[in-house]
Protein backbone atom coordinates (compact mmCIF):
# COMPACT_ATOMS: atom_id res chain seq x y z
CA UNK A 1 87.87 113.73 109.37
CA UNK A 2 84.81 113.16 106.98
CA UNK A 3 83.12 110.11 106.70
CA UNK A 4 81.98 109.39 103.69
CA UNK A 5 77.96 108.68 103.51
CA UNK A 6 76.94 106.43 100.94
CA UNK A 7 73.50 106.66 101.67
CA UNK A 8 70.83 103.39 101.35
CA UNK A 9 69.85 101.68 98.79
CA UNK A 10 65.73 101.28 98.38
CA UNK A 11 64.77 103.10 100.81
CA UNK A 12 60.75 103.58 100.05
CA UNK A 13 57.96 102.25 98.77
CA UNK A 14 58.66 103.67 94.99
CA UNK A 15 62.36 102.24 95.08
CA UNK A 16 60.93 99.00 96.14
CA UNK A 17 58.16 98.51 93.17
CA UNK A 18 60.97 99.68 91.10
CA UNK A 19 63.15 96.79 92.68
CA UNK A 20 60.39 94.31 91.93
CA UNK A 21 60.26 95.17 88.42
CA UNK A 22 63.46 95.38 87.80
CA UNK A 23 64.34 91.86 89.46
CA UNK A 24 61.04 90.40 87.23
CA UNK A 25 63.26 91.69 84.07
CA UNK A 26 66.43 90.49 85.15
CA UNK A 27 64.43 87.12 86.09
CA UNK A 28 62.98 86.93 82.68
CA UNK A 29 66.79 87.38 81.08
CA UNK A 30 68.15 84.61 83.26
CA UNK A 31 65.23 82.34 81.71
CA UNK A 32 66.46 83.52 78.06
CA UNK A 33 70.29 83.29 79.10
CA UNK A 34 70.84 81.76 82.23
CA UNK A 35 74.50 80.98 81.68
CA UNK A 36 75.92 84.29 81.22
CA UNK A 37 74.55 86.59 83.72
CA UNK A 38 75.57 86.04 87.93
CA UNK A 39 72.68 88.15 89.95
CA UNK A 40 73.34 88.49 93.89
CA UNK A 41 71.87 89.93 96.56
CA UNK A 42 73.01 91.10 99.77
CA UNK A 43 71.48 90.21 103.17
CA UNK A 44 70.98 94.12 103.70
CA UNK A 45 70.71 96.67 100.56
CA UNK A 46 72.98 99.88 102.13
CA UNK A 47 76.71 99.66 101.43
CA UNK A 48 79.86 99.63 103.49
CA UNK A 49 79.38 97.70 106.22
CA UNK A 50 75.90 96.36 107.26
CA UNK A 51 76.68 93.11 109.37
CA UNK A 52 79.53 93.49 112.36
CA UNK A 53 77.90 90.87 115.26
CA UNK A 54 81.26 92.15 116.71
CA UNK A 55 81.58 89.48 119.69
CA UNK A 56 81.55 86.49 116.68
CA UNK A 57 83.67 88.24 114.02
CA UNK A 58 87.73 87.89 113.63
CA UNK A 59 89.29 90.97 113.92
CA UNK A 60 91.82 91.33 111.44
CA UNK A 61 91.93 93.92 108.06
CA UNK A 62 90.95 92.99 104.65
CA UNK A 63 93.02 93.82 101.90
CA UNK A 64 91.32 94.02 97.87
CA UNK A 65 91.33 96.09 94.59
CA UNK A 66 88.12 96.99 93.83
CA UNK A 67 86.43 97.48 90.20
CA UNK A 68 86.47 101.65 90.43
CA UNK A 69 88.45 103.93 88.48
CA UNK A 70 90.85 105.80 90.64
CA UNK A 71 90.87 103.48 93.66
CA UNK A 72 93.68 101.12 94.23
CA UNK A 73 94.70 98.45 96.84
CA UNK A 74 92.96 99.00 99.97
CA UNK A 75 92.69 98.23 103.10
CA UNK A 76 90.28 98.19 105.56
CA UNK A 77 89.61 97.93 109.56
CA UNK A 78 86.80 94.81 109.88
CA UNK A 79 85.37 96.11 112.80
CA UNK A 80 84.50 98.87 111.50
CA UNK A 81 84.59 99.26 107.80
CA UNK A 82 86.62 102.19 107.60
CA UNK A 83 89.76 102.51 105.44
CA UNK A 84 93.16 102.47 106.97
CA UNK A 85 95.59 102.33 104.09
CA UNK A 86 95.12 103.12 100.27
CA UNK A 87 97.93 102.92 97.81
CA UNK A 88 97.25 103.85 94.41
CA UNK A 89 98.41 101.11 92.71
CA UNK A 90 96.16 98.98 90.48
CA UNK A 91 96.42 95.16 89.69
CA UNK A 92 94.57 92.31 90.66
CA UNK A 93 94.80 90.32 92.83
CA UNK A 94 96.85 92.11 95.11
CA UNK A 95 98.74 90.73 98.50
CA UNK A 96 100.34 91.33 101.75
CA UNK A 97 103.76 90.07 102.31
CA UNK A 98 105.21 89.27 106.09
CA UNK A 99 107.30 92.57 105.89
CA UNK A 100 104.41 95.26 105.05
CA UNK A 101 105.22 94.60 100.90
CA UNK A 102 102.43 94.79 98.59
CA UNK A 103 102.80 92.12 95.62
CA UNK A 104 100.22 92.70 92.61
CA UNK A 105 99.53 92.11 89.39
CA UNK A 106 100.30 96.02 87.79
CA UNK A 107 98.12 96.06 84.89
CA UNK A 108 98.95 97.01 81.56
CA UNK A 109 97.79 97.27 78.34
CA UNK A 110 98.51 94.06 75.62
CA UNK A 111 96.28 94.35 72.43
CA UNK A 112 93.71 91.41 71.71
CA UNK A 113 94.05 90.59 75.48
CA UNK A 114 91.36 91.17 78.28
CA UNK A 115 92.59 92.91 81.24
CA UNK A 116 93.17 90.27 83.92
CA UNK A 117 95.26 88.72 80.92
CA UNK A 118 98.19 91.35 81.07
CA UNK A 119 100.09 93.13 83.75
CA UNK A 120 103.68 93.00 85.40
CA UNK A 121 104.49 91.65 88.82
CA UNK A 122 105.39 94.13 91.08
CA UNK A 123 106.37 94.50 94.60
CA UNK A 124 106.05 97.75 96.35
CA UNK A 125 107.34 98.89 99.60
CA UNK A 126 104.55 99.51 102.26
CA UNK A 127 105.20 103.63 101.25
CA UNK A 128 104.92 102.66 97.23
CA UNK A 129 107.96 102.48 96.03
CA UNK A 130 108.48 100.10 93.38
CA UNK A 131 111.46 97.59 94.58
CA UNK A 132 110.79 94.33 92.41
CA UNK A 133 109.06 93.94 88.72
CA UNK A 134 109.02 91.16 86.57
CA UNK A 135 108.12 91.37 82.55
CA UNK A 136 107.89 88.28 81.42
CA UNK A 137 111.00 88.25 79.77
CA UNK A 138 112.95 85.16 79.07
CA UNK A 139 116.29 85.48 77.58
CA UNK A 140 116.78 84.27 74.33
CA UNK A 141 112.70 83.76 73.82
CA UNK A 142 110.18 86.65 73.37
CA UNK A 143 108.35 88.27 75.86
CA UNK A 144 105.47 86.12 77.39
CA UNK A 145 102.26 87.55 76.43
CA UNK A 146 100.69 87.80 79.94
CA UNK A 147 103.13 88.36 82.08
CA UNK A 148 101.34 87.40 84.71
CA UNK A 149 96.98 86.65 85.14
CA UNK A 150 95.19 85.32 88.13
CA UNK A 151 97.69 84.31 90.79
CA UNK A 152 101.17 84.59 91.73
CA UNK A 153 102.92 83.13 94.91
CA UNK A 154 106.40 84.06 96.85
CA UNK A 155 108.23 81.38 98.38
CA UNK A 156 109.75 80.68 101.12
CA UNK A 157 113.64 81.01 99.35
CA UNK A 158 112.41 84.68 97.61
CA UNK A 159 111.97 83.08 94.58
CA UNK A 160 108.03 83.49 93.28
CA UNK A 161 105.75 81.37 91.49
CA UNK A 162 104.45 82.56 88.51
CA UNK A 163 100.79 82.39 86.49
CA UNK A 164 101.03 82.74 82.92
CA UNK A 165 99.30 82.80 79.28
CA UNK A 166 100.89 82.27 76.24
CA UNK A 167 100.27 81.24 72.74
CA UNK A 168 101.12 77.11 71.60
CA UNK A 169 100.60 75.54 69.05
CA UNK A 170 99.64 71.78 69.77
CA UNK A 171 98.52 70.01 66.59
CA UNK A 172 98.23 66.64 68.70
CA UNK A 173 95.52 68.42 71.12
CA UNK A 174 93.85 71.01 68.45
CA UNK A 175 94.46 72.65 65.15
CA UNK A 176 93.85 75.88 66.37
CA UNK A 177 95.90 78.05 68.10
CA UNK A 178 95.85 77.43 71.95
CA UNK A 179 96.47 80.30 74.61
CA UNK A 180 97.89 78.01 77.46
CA UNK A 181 98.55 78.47 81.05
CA UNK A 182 102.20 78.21 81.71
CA UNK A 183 103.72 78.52 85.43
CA UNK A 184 107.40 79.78 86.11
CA UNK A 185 109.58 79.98 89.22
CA UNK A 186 111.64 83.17 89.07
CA UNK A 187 114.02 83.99 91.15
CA UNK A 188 115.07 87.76 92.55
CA UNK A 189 117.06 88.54 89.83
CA UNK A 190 114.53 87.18 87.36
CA UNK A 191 116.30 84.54 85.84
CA UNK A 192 113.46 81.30 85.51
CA UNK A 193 114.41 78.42 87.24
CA UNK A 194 111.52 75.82 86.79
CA UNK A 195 108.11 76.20 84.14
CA UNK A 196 105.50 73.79 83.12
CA UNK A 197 102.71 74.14 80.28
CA UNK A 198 99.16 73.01 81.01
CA UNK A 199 99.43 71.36 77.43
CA UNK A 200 102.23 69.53 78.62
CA UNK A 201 99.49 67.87 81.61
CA UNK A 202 97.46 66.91 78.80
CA UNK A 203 97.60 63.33 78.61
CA UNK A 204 97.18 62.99 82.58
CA UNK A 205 94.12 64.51 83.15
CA UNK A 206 91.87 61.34 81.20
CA UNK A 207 89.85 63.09 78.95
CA UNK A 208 87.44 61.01 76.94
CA UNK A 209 87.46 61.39 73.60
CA UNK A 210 83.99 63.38 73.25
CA UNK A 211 86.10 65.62 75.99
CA UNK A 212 89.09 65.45 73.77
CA UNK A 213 86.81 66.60 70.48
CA UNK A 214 85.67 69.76 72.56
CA UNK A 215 88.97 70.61 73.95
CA UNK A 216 90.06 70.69 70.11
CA UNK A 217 86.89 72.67 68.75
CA UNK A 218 87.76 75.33 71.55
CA UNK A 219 84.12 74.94 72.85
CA UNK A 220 84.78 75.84 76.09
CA UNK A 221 83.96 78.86 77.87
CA UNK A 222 87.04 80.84 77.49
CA UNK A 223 87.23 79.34 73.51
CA UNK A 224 91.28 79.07 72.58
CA UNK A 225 92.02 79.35 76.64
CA UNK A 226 91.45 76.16 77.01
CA UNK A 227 92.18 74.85 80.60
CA UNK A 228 91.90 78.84 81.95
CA UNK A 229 94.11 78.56 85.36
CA UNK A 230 92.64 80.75 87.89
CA UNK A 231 95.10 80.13 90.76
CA UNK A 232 98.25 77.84 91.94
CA UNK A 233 99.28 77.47 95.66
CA UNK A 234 101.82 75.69 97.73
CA UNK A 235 101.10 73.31 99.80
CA UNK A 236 102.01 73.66 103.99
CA UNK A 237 103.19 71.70 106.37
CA UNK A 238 100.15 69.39 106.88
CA UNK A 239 99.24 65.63 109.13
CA UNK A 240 98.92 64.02 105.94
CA UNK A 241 102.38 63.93 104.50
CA UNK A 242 103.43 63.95 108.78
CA UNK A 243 101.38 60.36 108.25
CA UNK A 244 103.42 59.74 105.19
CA UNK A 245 101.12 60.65 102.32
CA UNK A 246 103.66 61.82 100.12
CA UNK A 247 100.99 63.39 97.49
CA UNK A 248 100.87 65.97 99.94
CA UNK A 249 104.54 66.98 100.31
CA UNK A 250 105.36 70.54 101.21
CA UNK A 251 106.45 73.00 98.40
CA UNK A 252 103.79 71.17 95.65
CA UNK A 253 101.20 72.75 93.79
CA UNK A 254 97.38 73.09 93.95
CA UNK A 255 96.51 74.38 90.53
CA UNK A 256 93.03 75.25 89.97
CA UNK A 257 91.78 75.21 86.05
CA UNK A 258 88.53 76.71 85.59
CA UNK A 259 87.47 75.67 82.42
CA UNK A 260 87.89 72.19 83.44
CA UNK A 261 86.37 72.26 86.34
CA UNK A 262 89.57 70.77 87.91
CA UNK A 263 91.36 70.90 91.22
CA UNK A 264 94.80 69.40 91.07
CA UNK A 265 98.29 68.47 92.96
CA UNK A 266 101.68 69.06 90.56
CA UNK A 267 104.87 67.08 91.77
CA UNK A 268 107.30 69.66 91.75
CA UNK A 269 110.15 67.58 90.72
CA UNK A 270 108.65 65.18 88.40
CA UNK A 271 105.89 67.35 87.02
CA UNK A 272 103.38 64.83 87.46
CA UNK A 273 99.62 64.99 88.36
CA UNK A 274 99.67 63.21 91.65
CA UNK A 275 95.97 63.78 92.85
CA UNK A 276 93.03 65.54 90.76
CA UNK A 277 89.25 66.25 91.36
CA UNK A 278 87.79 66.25 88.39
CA UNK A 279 86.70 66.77 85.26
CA UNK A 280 84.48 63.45 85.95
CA UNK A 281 82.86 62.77 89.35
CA UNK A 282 81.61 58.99 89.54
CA UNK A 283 81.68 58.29 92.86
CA UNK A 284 79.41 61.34 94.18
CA UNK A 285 81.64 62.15 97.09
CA UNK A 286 82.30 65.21 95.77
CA UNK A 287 79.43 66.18 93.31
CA UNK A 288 80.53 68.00 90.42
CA UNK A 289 82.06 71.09 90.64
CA UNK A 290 81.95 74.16 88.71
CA UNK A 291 84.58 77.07 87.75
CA UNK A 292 86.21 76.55 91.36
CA UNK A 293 88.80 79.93 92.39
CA UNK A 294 91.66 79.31 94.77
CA UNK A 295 91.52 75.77 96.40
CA UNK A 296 94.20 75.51 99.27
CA UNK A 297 95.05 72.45 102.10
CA UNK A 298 94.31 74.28 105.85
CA UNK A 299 97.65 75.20 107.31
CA UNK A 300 98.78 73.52 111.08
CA UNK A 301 96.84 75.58 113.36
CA UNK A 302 94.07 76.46 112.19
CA UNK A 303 90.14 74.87 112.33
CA UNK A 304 90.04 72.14 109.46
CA UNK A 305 94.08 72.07 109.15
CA UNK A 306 94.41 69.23 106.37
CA UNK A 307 91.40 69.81 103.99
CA UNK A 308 90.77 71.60 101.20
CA UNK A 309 88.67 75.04 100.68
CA UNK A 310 88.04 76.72 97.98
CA UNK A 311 85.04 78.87 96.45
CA UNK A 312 82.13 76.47 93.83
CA UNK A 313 81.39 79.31 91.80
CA UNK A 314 78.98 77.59 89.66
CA UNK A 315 77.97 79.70 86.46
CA UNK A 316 79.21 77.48 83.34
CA UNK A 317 82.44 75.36 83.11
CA UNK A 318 83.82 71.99 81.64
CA UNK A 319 83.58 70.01 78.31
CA UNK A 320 81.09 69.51 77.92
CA UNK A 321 79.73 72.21 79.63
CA UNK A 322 77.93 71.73 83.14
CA UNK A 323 75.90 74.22 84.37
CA UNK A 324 74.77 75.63 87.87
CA UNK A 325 73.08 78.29 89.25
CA UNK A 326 74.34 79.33 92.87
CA UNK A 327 77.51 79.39 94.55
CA UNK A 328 78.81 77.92 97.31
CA UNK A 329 81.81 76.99 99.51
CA UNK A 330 83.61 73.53 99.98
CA UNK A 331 85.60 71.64 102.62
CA UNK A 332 86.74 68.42 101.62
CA UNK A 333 88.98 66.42 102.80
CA UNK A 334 91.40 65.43 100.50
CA UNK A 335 92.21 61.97 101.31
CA UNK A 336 88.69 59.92 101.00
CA UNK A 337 87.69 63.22 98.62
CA UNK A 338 84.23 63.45 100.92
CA UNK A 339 82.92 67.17 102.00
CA UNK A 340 83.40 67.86 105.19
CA UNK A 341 81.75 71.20 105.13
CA UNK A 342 79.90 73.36 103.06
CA UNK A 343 78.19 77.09 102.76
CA UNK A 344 75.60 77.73 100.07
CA UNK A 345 72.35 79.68 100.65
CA UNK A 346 69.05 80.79 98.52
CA UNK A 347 69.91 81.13 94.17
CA UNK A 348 67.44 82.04 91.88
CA UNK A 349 64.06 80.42 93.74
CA UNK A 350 66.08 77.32 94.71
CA UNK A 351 66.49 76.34 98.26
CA UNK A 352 69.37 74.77 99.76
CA UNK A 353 71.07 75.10 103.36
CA UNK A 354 71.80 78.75 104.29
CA UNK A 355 70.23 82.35 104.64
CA UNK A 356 70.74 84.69 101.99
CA UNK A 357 71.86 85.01 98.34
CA UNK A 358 74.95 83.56 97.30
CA UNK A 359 75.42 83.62 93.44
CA UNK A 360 79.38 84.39 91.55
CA UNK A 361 79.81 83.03 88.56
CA UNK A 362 83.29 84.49 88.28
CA UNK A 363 85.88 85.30 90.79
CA UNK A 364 86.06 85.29 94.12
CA UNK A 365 87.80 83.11 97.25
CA UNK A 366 87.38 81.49 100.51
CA UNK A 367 89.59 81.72 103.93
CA UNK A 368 89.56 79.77 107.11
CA UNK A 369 90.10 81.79 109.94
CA UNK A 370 91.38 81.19 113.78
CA UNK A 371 88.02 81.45 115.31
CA UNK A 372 87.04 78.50 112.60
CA UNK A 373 84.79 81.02 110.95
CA UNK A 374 85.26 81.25 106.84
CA UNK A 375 85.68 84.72 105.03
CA UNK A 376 84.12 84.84 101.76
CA UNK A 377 84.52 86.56 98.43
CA UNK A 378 81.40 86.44 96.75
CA UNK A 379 83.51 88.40 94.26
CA UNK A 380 80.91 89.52 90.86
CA UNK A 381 78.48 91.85 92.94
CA UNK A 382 81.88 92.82 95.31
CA UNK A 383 80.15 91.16 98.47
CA UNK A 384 82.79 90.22 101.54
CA UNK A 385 81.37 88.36 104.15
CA UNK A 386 82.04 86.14 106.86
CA UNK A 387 80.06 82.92 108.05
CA UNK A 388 80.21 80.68 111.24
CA UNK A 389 80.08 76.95 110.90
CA UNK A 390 76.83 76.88 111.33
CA UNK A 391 76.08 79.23 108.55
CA UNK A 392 75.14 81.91 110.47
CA UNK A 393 76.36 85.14 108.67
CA UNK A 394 78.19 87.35 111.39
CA UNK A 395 80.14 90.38 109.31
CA UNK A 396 79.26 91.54 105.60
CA UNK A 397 81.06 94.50 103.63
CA UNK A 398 79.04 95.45 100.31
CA UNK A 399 81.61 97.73 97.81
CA UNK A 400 80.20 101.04 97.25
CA UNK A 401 82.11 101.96 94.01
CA UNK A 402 80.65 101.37 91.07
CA UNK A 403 82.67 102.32 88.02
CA UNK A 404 81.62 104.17 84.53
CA UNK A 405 80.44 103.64 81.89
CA UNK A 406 79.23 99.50 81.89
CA UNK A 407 81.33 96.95 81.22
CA UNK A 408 81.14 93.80 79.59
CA UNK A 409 79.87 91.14 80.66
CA UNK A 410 76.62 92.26 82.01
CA UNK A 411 76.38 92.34 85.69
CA UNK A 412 77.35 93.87 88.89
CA UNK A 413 79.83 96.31 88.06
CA UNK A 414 81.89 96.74 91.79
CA UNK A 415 82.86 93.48 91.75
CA UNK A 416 86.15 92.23 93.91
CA UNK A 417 88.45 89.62 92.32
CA UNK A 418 90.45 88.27 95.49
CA UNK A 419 90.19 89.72 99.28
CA UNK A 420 92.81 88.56 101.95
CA UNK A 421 92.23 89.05 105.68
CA UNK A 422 94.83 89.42 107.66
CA UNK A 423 95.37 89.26 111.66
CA UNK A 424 95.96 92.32 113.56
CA UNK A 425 99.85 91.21 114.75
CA UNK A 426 100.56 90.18 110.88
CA UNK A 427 103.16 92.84 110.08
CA UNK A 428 104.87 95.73 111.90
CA UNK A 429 103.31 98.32 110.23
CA UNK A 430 99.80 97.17 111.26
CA UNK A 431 100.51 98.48 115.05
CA UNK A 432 100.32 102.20 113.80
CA UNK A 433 97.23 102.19 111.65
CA UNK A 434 94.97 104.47 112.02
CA UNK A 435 91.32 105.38 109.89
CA UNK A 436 91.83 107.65 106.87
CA UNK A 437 88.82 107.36 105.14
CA UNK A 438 85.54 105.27 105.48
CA UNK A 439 82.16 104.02 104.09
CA UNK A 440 81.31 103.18 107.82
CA UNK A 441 78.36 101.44 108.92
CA UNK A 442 75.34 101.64 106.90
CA UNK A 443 72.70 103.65 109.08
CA UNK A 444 70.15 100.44 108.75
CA UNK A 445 70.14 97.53 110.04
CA UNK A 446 66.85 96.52 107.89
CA UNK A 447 66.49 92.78 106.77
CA UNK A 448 65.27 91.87 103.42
């Protein structure tokens, strides 16, 4: 079998000036623009994998759709940073389900839309055959523009959960055309049994009226996208609702909106905002944060069961717009809204707790695993790693593929939107893996 050699990355003297000048330009353009660009670094400069301190790491294999032509869902042995499975299906973000399924978003094409905007939900058998698909379409209404962006979520029943766009019209809120996040519950046969607009959460987030007035100029980030929905989640079994804490009831919704820097809990039945952080934080238990991806309450069983992680990206979010300039990852507990927890590191000459370079303005995720360490996404510069609780960094996995040409926005090309680990005993199929391809381990171990 060949093992692919990626090589390293700055490996003399000449690479290195050339490093330091090109960092002192890309320096210079964050001073001139800070909010657009998201520079990272990793801890070592080869790719593949460069950190496996294999006695403190979770075993388990990561599953992701990197940014490279040709590649599709993949999945790959921790321990070793080899490849064991590769189907070549596209669509972001892509999952496992219980029975060796993949579920992704299958892109597509839709004029005037970015990419992450349009696709098709499909499930695939673990061999790639296509067995479920839905289109977005609604009898007796026309086709939902996206389909499907950002997240998506199967149920218990088979039913799934649904992340859409669509264009509204909301004279009361602007007098602009709005693209609005809408969710649906579909069933297998793809009629929809529940939806709910974003719009229609309007009045119950407490917008001031300067917030209001910016909302309505489309001065946000994403311009008409207004509240830009990243990712929705079902809350588990947890000891709150156990105590009787009914906010936190089994089958609602976390619903993340970027744009307003908002983390909130949807009543399933009444469609009512129940709890919310943000897009205000007076009480500095939570300091603000900024263009969060994928908040979720710890299931039973594992370290920190009850609170809520997620990924601070940072970057620029809200109305008006707050700005940051480092990433890092949250534990709160929901309850008393206090942080528990929390991984940041080293961003852009400013010091806080950690080692490292953590910077993602966009995408990316966090997971708490059995051993109580976190696996990160550090998603723009395609960056997996995983961190103790102390903050000591004990497995990182760099992307090697970069795609051509550049894309827009500038930055890190290879980046990863979502990565899921998954334990070695999670489906059948896993028992009969074996390495088919492989970036490896990097050949140095070098700090930077």
């Amino acid at each position: 079998m060949r093992i692919l050699n990626m090589g390293l990355i700055g490996g003399n003297s000449m690479k290195r000036k050339k490093r330091i000048l090109l960092t002192g330009v890309l320096l210079g353009a964050i001073m001139v623009t800070p909010i657009h660009l998201a520079f990272s670094w990793p801890t070592i400069y080869p790719r593949g994998l460069t950190i496996c301190k294999i006695d403190r790491v979770e075993p388990g294999y990561i599953l992701f759709t990197p940014n490279a032509p040709g590649r599709g869902a993949i999945l790959i042995d921790n321990l070793t940073g080899n490849i064991v499975r590769e189907w070549k299906l596209g669509g972001k973000p892509t999952k496992l389900l219980p029975n060796g399924n993949i579920f992704l978003n299958e892109k597509e094409f839709v004029p005037g839309l970015a990419g992450n905007y349009a696709g098709d939900l499909t499930e695939f058998d673990w061999d790639g055959k296509r067995i479920w698909q839905w289109k977005g379409e609604i009898p007796g209404r026309e086709p939902v523009t996206g389909p499907i962006h950002h997240d998506f979520c199967r149920l218990r029943d088979g039913n799934t959960l649904v992340l859409t766009v669509d264009k509204v019209k909301r004279p009361d809120i602007s007098d602009k055309e709005l693209m609005d996040d809408i969710f649906y519950e579909v069933t297998p046969d793809g009629k929809v049994v529940w939806e709910l607009k974003m719009t229609d959460l309007y009045d119950q987030f407490g917008f001031t009226g300067e917030q209001k007035r910016l909302i309505s100029n489309q001065t946000g980030v994403f311009g008409p996208h207004w509240a830009r929905c990243n990712s929705l989640v079902v809350i588990p079994l947890n000891k709150w609702f156990d105590q009787g804490d009914r906010r936190f009831k089994p089958g609602n919704l976390i619903i993340s909106s970027r744009d307003l820097n908002v983390v909130c809990i949807i009543d399933r039945d009444s469609k009512k905002i129940l709890w919310k952080l943000g897009p205000d934080y007076p009480d500095g238990k939570v300091d603000q944060i900024i263009g969060q991806h994928e908040p979720y309450i710890i299931p039973k069983g594992l370290p920190g069961a009850g609170n809520m992680l997620m990924i601070d990206n940072g970057g620029e979010a809200g109305y008006p717009r707050k700005i940051r300039g480092y990433s890092r990852v949250i534990e709160v507990n929901p309850v008393n809204k206090e942080i528990v927890w929390k991984y940041e590191a080293i961003a852009w000459g400013e010091r806080v707790s950690q080692q490292g370079h953590f910077s993602s303005n966009y995408v990316g995720n966090a997971q708490r695993l059995s051993n109580g360490n976190t696996f990160i996404v550090e998603g723009w510069p395609g960056r997996l790693f995983e961190v103790t609780k102390e903050g000591e960094i004990v497995w990182e996995w760099l992307s090697p593929w970069v795609p051509e040409p550049p894309t827009s926005p500038p930055g890190p090309l290879n980046y990863i939107y979502r990565a899921y680990k998954y334990p070695r005993d999670y489906c059948a199929q896993f028992k009969d893996l074996k390495p088919v391809a492989g970036v490896g381990r990097t050949r140095s171990q070098r700090q930077y």
